[in-house]
Each structure stands twice: as C-alpha cells, then as structure tokens.
PDB file of N, CA and C in Angstrom:
ATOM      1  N   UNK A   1     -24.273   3.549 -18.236  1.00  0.00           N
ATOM      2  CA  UNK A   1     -24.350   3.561 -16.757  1.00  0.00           C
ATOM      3  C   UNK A   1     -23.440   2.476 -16.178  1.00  0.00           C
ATOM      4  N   UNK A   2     -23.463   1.262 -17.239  1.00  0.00           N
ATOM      5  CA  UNK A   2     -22.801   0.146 -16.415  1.00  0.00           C
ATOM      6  C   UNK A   2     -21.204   0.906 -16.535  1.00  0.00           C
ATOM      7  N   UNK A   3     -20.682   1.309 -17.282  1.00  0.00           N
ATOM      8  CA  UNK A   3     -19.055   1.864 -17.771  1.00  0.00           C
ATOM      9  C   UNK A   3     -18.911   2.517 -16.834  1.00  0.00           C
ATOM     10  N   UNK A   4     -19.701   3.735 -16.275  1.00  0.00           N
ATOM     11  CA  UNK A   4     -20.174   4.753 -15.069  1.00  0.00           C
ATOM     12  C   UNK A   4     -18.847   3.965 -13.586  1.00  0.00           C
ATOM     13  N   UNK A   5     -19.998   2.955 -13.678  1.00  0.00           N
ATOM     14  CA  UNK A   5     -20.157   2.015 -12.526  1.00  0.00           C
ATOM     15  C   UNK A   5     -18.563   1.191 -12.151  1.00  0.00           C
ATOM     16  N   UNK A   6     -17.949   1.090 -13.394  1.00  0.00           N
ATOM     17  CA  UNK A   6     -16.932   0.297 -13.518  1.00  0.00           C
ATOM     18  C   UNK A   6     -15.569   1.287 -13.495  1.00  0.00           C
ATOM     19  N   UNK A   7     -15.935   2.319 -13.831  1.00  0.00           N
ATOM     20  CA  UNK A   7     -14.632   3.591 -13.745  1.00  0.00           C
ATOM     21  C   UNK A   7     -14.647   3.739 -12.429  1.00  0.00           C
ATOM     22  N   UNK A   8     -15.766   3.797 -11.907  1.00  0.00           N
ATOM     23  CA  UNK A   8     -15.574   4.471 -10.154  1.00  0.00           C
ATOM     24  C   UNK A   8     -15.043   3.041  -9.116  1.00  0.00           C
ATOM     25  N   UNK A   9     -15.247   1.914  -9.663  1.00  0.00           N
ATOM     26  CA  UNK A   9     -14.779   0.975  -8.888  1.00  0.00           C
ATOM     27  C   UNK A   9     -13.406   0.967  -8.943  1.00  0.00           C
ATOM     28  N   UNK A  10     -12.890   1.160 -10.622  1.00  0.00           N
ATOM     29  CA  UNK A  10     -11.701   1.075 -10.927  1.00  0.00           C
ATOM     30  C   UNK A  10     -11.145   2.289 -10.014  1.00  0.00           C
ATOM     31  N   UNK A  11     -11.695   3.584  -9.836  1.00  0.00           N
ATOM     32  CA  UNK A  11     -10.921   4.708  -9.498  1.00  0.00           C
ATOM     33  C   UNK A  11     -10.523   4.147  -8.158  1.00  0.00           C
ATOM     34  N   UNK A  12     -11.641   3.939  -7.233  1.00  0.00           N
ATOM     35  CA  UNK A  12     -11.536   3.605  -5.835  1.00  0.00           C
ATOM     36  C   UNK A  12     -10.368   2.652  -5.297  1.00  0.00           C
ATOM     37  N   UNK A  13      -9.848   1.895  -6.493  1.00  0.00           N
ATOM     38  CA  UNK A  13      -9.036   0.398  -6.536  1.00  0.00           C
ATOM     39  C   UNK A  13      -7.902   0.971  -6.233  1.00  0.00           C
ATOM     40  N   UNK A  14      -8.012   2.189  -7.567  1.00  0.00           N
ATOM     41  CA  UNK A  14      -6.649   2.535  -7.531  1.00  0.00           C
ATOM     42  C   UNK A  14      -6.097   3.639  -6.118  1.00  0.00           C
ATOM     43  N   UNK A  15      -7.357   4.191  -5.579  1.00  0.00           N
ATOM     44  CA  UNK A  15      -6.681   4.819  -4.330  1.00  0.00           C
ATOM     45  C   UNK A  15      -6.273   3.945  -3.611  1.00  0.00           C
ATOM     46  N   UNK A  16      -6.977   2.940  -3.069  1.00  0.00           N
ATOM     47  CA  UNK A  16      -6.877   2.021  -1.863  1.00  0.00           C
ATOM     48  C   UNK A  16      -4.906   1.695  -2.454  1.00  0.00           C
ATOM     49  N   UNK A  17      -4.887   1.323  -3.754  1.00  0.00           N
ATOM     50  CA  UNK A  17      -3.364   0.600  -3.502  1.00  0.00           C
ATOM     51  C   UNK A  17      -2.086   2.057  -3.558  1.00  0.00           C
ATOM     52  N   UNK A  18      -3.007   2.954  -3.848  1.00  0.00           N
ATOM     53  CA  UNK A  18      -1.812   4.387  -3.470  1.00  0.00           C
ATOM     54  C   UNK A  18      -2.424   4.283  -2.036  1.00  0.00           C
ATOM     55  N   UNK A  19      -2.983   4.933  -1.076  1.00  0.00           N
ATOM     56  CA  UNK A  19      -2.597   4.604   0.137  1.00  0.00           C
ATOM     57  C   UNK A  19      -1.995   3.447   0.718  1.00  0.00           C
ATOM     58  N   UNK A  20      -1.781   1.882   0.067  1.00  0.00           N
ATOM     59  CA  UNK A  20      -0.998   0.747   0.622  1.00  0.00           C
ATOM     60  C   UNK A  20       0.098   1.170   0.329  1.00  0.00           C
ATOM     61  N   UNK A  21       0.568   1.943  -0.812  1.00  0.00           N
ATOM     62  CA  UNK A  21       1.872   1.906  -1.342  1.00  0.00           C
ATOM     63  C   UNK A  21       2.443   3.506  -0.577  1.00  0.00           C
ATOM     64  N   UNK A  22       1.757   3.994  -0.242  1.00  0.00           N
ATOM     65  CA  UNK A  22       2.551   5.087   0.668  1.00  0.00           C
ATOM     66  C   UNK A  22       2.692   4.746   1.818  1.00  0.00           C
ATOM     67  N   UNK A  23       1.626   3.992   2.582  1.00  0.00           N
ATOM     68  CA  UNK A  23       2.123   3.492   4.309  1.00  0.00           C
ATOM     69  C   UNK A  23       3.266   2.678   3.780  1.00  0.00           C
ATOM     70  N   UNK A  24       3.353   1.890   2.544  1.00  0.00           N
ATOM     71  CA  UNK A  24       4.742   0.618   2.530  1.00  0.00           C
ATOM     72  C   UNK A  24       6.003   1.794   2.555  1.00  0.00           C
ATOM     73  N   UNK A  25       6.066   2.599   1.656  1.00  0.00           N
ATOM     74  CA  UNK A  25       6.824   3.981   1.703  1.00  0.00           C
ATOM     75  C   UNK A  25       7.586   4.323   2.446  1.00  0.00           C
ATOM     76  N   UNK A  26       6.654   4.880   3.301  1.00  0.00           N
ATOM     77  CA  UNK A  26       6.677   5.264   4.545  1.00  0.00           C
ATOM     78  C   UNK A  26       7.581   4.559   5.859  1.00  0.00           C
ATOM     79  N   UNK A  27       6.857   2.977   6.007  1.00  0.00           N
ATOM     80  CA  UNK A  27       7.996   2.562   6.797  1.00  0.00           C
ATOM     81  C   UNK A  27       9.351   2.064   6.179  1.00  0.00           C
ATOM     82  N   UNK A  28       8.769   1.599   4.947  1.00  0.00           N
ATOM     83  CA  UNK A  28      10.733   1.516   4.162  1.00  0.00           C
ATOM     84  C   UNK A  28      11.645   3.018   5.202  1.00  0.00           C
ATOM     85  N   UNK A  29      10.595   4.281   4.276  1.00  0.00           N
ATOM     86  CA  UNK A  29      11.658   4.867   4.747  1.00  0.00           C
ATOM     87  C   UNK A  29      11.832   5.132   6.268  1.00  0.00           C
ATOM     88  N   UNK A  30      11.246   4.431   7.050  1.00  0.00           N
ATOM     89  CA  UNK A  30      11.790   4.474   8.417  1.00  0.00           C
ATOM     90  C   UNK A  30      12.964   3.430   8.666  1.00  0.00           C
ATOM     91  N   UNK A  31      13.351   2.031   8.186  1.00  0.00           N
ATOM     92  CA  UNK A  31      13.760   1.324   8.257  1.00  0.00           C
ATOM     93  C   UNK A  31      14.979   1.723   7.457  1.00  0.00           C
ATOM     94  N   UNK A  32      15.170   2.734   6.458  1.00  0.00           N
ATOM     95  CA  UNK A  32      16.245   3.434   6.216  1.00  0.00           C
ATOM     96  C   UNK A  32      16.731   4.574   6.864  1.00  0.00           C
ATOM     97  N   UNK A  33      16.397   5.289   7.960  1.00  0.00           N
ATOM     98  CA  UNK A  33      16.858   6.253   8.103  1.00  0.00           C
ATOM     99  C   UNK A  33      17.337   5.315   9.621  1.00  0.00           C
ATOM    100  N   UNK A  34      17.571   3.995   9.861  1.00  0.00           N
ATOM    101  CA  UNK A  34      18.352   3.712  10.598  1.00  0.00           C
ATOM    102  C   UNK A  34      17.691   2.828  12.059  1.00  0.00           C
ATOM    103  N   UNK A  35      16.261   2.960  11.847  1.00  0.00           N
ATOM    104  CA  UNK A  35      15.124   2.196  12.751  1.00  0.00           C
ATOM    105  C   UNK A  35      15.417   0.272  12.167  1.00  0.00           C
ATOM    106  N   UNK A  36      16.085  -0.216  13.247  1.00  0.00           N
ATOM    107  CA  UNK A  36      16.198  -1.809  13.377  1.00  0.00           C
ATOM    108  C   UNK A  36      14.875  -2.580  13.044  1.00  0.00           C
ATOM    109  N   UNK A  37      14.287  -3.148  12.344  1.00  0.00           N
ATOM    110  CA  UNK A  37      13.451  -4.204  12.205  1.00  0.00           C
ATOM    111  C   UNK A  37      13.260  -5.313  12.727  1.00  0.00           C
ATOM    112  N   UNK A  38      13.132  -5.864  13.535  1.00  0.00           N
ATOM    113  CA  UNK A  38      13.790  -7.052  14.356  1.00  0.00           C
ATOM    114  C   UNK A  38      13.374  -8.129  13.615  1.00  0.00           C
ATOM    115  N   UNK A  39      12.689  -8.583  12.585  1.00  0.00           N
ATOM    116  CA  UNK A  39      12.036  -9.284  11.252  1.00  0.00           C
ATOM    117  C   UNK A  39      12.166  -8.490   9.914  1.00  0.00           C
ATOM    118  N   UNK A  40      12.773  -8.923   9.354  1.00  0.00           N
ATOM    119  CA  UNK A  40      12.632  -7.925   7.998  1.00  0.00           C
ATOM    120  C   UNK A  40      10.917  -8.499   7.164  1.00  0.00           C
ATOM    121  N   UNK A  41      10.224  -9.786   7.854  1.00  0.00           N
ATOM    122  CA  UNK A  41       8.949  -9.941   7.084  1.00  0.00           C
ATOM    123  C   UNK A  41       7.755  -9.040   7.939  1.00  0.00           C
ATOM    124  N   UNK A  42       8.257  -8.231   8.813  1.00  0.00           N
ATOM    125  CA  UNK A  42       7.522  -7.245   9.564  1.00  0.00           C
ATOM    126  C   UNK A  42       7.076  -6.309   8.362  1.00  0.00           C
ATOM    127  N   UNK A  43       7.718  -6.039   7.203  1.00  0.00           N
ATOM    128  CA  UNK A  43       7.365  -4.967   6.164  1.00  0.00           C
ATOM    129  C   UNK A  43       6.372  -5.172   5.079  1.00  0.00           C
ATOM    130  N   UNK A  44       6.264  -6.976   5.441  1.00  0.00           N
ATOM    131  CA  UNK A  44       4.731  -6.947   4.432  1.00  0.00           C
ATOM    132  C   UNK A  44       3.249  -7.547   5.265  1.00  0.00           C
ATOM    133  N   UNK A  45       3.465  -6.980   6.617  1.00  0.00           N
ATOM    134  CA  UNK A  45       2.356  -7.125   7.606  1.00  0.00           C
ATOM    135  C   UNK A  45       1.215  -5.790   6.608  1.00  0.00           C
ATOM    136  N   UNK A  46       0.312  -5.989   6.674  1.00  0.00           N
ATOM    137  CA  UNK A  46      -0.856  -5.109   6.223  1.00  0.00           C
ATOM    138  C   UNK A  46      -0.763  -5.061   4.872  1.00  0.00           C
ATOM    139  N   UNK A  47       0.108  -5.441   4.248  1.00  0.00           N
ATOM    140  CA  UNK A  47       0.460  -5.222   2.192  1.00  0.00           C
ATOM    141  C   UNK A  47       0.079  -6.600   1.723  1.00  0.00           C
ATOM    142  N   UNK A  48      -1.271  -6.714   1.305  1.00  0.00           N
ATOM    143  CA  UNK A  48      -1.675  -7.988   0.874  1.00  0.00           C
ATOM    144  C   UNK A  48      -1.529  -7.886  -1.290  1.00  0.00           C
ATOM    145  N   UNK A  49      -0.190  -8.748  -1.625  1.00  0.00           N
ATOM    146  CA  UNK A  49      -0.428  -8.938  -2.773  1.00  0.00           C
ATOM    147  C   UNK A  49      -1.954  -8.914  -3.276  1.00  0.00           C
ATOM    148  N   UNK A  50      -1.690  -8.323  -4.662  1.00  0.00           N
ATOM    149  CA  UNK A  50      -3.211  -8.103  -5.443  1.00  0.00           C
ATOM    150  C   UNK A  50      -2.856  -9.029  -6.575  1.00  0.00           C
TER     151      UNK A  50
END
C-alpha cells in the first residue's frame, strides 16, 4: 500500500513538471516566432527550479 502511495505521488510530480514544461514551451515558442521580450528573465517567471 505504502509503494501504492508513492507511485501516485511520483505520477502526479511528473504531470505537474510536463504541464511547467509545456507553458515554458509554449512561450519560448512565442518569443521565437518574433514576440519582443522586454526582459529575457520574464521566461523563468512561474518555472520554479526543482
């Protein structure tokens, strides 16, 4: 039960950092298709190292 317990935390971990890593994605690729940044440290607002 405890292993149970520890796969589903692990699973959950791993969505949360695929949805961080697709919003980061996401505005990269806005900031490539030619959208100005007026800070380039604007791109790790909400992306908290793990």
């Amino acid at each position: 039960m405890n292993g149970d317990g520890r796969a589903s935390a692990v699973l959950a971990l791993c969505c949360v950092l695929v949805a961080c890593e697709d919003a980061a994605r996401q505005e990269l690729d806005a900031v490539g298709s030619g959208e100005e940044h007026p800070d380039g440290q604007d791109l790790l607002v909400g992306v908290s190292p793990v």
